[in-house]
C-alpha atoms as a PDB file:
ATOM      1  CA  UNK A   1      -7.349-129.292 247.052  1.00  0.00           C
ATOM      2  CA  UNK A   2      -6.077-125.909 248.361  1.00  0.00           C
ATOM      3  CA  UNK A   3      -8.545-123.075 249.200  1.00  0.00           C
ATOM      4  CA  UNK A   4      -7.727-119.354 248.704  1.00  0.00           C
ATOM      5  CA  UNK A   5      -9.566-116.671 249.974  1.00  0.00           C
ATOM      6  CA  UNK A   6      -9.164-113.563 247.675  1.00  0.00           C
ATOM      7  CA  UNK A   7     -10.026-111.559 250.736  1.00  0.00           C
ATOM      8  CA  UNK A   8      -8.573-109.934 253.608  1.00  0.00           C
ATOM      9  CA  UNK A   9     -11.744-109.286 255.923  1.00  0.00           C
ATOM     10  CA  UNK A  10     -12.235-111.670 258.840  1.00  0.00           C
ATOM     11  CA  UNK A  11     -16.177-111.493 258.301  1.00  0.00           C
ATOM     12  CA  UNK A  12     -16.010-113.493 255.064  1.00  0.00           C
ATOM     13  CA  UNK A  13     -13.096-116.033 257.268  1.00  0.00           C
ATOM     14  CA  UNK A  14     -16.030-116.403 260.102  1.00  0.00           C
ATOM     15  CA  UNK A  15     -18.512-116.717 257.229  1.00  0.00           C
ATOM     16  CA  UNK A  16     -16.469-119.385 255.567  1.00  0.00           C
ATOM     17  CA  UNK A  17     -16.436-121.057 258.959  1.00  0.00           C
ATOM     18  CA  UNK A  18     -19.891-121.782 258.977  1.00  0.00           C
ATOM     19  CA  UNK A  19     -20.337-123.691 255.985  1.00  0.00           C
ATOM     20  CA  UNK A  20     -17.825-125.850 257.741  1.00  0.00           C
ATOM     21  CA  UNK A  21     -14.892-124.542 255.276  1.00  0.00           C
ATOM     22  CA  UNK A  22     -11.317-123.176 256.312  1.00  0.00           C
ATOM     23  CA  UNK A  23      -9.164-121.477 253.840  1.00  0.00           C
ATOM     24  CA  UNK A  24      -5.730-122.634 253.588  1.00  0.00           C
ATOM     25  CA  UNK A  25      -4.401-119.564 252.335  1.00  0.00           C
ATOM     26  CA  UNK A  26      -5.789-115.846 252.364  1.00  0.00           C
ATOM     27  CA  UNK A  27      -4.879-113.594 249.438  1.00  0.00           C
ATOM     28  CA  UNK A  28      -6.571-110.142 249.012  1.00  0.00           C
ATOM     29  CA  UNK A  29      -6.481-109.250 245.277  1.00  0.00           C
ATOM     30  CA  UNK A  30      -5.995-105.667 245.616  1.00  0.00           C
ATOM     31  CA  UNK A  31      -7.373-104.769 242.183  1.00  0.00           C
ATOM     32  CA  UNK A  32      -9.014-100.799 241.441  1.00  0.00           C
ATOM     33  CA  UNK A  33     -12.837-101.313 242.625  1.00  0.00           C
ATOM     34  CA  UNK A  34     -13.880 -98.275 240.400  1.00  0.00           C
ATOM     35  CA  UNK A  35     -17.024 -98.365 239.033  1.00  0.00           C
ATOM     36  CA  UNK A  36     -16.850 -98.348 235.237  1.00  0.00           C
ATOM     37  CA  UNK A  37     -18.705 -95.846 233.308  1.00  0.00           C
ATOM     38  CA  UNK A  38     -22.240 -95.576 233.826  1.00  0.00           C
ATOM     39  CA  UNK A  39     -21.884 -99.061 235.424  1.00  0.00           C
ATOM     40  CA  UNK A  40     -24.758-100.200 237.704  1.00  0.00           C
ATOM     41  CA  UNK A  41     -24.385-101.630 241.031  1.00  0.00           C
ATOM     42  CA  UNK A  42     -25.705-105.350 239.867  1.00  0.00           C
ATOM     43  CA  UNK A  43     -22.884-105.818 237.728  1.00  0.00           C
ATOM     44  CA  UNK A  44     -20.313-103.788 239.698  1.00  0.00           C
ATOM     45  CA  UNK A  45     -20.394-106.643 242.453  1.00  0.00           C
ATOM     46  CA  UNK A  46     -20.563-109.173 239.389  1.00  0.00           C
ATOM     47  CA  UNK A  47     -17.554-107.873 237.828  1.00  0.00           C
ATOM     48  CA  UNK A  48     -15.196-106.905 240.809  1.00  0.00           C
ATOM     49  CA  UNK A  49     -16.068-110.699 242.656  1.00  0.00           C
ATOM     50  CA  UNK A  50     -14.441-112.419 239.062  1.00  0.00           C
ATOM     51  CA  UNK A  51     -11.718-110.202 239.049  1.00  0.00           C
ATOM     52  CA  UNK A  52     -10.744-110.421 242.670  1.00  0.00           C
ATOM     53  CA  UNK A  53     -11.034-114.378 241.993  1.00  0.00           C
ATOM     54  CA  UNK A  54      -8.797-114.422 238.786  1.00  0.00           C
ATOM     55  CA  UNK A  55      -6.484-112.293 240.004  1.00  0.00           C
ATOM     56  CA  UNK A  56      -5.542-114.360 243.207  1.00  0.00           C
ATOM     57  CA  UNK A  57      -6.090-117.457 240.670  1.00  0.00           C
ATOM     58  CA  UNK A  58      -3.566-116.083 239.004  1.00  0.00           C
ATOM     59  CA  UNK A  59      -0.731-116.431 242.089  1.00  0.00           C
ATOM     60  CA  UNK A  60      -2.251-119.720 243.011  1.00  0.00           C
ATOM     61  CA  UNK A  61      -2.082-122.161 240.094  1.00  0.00           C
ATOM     62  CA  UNK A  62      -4.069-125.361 240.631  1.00  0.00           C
ATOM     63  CA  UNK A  63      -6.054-123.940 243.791  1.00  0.00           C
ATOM     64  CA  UNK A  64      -9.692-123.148 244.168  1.00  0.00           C
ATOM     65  CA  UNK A  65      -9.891-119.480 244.478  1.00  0.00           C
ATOM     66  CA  UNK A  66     -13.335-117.842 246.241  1.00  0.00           C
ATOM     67  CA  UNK A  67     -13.532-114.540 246.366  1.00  0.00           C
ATOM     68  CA  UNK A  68     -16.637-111.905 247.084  1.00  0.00           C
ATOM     69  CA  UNK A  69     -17.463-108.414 246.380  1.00  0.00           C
ATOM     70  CA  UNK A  70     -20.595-106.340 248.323  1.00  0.00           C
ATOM     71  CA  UNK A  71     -22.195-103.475 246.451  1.00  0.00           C
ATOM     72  CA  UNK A  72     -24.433-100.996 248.575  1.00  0.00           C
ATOM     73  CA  UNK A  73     -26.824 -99.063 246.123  1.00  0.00           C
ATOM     74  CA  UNK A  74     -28.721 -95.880 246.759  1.00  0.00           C
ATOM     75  CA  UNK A  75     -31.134 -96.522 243.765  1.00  0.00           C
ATOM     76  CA  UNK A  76     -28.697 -96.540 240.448  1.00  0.00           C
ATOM     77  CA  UNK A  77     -25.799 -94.801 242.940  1.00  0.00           C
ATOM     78  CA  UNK A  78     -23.075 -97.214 243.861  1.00  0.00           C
ATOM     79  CA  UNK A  79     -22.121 -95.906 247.682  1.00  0.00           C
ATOM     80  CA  UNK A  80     -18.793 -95.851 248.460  1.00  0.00           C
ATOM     81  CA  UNK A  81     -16.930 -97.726 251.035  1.00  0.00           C
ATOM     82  CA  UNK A  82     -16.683 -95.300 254.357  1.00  0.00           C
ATOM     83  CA  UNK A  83     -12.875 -94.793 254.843  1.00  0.00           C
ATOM     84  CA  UNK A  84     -13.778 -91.728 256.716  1.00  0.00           C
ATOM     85  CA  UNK A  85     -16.031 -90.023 258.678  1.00  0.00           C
ATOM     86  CA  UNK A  86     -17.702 -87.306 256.672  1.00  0.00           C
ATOM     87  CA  UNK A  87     -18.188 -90.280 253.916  1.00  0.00           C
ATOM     88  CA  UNK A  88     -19.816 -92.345 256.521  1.00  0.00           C
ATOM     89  CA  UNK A  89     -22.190 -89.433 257.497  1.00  0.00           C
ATOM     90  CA  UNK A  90     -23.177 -88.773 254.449  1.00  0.00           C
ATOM     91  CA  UNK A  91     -24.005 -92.478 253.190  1.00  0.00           C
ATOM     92  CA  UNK A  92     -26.234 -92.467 256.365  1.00  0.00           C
ATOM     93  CA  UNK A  93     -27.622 -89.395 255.794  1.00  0.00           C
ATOM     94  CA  UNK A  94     -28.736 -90.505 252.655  1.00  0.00           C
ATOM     95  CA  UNK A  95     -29.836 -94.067 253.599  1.00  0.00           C
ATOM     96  CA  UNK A  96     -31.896 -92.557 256.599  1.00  0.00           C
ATOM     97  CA  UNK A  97     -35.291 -93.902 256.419  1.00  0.00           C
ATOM     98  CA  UNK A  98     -34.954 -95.135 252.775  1.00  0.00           C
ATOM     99  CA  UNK A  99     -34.849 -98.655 250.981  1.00  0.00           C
ATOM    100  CA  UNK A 100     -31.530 -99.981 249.176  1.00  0.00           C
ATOM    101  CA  UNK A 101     -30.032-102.951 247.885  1.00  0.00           C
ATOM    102  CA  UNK A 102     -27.061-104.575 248.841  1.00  0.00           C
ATOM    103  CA  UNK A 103     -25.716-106.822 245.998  1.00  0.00           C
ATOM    104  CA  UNK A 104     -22.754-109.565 246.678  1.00  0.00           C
ATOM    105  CA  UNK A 105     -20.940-111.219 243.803  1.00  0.00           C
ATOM    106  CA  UNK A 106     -19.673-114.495 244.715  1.00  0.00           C
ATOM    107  CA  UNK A 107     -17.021-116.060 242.235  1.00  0.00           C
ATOM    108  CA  UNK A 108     -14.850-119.130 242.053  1.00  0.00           C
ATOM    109  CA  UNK A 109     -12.289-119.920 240.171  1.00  0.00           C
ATOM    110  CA  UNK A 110     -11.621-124.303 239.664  1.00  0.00           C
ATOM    111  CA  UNK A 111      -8.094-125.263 240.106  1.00  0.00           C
ATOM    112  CA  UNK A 112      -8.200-125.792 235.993  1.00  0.00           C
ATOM    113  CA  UNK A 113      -9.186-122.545 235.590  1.00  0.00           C
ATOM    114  CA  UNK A 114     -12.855-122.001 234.740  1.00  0.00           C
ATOM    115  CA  UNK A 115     -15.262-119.512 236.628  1.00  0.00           C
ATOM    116  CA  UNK A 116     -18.480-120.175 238.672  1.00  0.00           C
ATOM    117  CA  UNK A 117     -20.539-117.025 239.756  1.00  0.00           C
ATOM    118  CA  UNK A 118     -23.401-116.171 241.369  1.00  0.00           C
ATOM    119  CA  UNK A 119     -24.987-113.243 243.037  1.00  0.00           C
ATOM    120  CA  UNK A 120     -27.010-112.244 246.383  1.00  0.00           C
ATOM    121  CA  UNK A 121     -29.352-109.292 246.389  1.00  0.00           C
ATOM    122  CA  UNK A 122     -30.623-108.003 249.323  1.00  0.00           C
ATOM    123  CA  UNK A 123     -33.262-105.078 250.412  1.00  0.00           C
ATOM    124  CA  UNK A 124     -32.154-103.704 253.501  1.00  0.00           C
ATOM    125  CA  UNK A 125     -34.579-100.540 255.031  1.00  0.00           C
ATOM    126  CA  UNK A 126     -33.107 -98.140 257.884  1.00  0.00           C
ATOM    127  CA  UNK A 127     -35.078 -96.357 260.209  1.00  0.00           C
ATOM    128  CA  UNK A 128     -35.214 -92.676 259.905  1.00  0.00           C
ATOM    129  CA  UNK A 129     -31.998 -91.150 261.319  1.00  0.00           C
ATOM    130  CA  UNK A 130     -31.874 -88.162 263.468  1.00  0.00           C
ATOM    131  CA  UNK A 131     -27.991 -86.154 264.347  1.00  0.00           C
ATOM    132  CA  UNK A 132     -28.021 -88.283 267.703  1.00  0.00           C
ATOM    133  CA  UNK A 133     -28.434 -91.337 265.819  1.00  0.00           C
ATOM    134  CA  UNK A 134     -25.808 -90.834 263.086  1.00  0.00           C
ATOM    135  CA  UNK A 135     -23.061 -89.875 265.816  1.00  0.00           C
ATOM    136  CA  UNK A 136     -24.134 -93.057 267.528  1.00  0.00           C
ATOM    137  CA  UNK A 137     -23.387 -94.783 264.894  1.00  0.00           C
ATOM    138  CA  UNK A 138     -20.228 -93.145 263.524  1.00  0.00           C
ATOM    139  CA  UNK A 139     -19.144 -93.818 267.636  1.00  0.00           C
ATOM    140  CA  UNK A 140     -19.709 -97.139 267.342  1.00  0.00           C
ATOM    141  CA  UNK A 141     -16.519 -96.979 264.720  1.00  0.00           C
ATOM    142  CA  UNK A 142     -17.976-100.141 262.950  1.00  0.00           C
ATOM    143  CA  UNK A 143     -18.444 -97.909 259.821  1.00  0.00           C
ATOM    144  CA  UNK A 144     -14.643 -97.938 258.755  1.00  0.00           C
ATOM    145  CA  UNK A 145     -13.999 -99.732 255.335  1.00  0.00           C
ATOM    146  CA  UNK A 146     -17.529-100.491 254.618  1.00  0.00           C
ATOM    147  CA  UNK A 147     -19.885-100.074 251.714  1.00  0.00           C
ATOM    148  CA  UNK A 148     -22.586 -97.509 252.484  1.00  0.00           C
ATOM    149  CA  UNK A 149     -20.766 -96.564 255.958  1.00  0.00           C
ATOM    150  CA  UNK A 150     -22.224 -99.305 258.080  1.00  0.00           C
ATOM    151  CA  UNK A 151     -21.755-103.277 258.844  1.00  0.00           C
ATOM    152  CA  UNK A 152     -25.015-104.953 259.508  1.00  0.00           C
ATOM    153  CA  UNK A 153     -23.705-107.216 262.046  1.00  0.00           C
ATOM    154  CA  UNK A 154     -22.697-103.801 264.151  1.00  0.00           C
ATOM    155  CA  UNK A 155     -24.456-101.142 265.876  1.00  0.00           C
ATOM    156  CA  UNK A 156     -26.561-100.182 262.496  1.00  0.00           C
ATOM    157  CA  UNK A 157     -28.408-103.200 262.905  1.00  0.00           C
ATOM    158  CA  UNK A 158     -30.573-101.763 265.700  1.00  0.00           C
ATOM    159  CA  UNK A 159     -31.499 -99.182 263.415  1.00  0.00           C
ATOM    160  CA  UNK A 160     -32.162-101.416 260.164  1.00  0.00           C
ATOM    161  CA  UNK A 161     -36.628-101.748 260.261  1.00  0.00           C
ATOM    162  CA  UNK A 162     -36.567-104.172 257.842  1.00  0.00           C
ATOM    163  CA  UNK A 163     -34.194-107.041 255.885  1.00  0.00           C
ATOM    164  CA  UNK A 164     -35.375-108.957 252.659  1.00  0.00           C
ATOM    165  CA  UNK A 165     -32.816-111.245 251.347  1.00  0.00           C
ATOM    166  CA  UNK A 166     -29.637-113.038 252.910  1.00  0.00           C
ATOM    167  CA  UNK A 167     -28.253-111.361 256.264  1.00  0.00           C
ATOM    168  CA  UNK A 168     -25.141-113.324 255.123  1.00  0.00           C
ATOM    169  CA  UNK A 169     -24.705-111.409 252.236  1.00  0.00           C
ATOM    170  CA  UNK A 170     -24.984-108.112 253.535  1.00  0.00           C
ATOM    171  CA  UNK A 171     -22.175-109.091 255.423  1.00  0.00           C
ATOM    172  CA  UNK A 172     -19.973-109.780 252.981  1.00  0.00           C
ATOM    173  CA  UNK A 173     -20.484-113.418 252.176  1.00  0.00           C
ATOM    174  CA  UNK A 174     -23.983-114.720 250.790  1.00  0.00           C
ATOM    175  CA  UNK A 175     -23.523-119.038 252.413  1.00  0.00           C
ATOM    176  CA  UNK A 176     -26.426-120.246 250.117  1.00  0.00           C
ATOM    177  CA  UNK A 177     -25.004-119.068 247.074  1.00  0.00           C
ATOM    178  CA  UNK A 178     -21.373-119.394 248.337  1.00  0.00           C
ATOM    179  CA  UNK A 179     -22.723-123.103 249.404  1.00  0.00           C
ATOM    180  CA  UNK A 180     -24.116-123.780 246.114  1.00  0.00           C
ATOM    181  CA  UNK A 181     -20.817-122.947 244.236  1.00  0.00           C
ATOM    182  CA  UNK A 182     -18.592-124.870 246.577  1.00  0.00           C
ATOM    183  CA  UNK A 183     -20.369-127.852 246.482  1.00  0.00           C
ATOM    184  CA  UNK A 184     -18.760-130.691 245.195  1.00  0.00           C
ATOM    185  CA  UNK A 185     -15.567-128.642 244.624  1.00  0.00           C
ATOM    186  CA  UNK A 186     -13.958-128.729 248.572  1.00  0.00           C
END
């Protein structure tokens, strides 16, 4: 059985790799990752994993389709991904010393169509941030393209005081849950 990834980022690939699973083809599904109105972050990642995974579902008939989707919230606020550097600063700014959740929707999509989800939530708790800190980290460049302006597996994570929940997941790709759907199906 063919395996699609419905994602370009080579963190979910490594990820992937870990569980012992390759992808035979890699499809990003380019879909709008608006929030809807009023929607919360839980079901933002809920919604957008799906719909990356039927969309790429769609191109592939008769493949297994995984695809992800990882949600930084600031309480009810869904943080945008940090495409530049003044949307970076301010995502730390506001995660400086502060609790949020990360929330990854996992979804798969069976080569006769029907859809398995689940979903990874973790609590992730920075260290207070001073100006010296915050440039560090926007130096490090690892903040490009990610929710809430900064990859755990990068130079934030020598600022992060405490992690409850999957490290995995935070990256992009939660392997228990992403295990648990798999299984039996690869």
């Amino acid at each position: 059985m063919r395996l699609v990834l419905a994602s370009a980022s080579p963190r979910r690939v490594e990820l992937l790799a870990r569980l012992g699973v390759v992808p035979d083809a890699i499809d990003p599904a380019d879909i709008d990752e608006s929030p809807g109105k009023a929607e919360l972050p839980r079901p933002h990642a809920e919604r957008l994993a799906a719909a990356k995974a039927r969309a790429v579902a769609a191109r592939h008939p008769g493949a297994l389709v995984l695809a992800a989707d990882t949600v930084v919230a600031a309480g009810r606020r869904i943080l945008p991904k940090a495409e530049d550097e003044a949307t970076a600063r301010q995502c730390l700014s506001l995660l400086s010393g502060r609790r949020h959740r990360v929330f990854t929707g996992v979804a798969v999509v069976s080569p006769e169509g029907g859809l398995r989800a689940r979903l990874s939530e973790t609590i992730v708790t920075f260290h207070r941030l001073v100006a010296a800190d915050i440039d560090a980290l926007i130096a490090a460049g690892d903040w490009r393209g990610k929710a809430g302006g900064y990859a755990l597996q990068g130079a934030a994570e020598a600022w992060i005081r405490a992690i409850a929940g999957s490290w995995s997941g935070v990256v992009g790709l939660p392997l228990a849950e992403t295990r648990l759907l798999l299984r039996g199906l690869v």
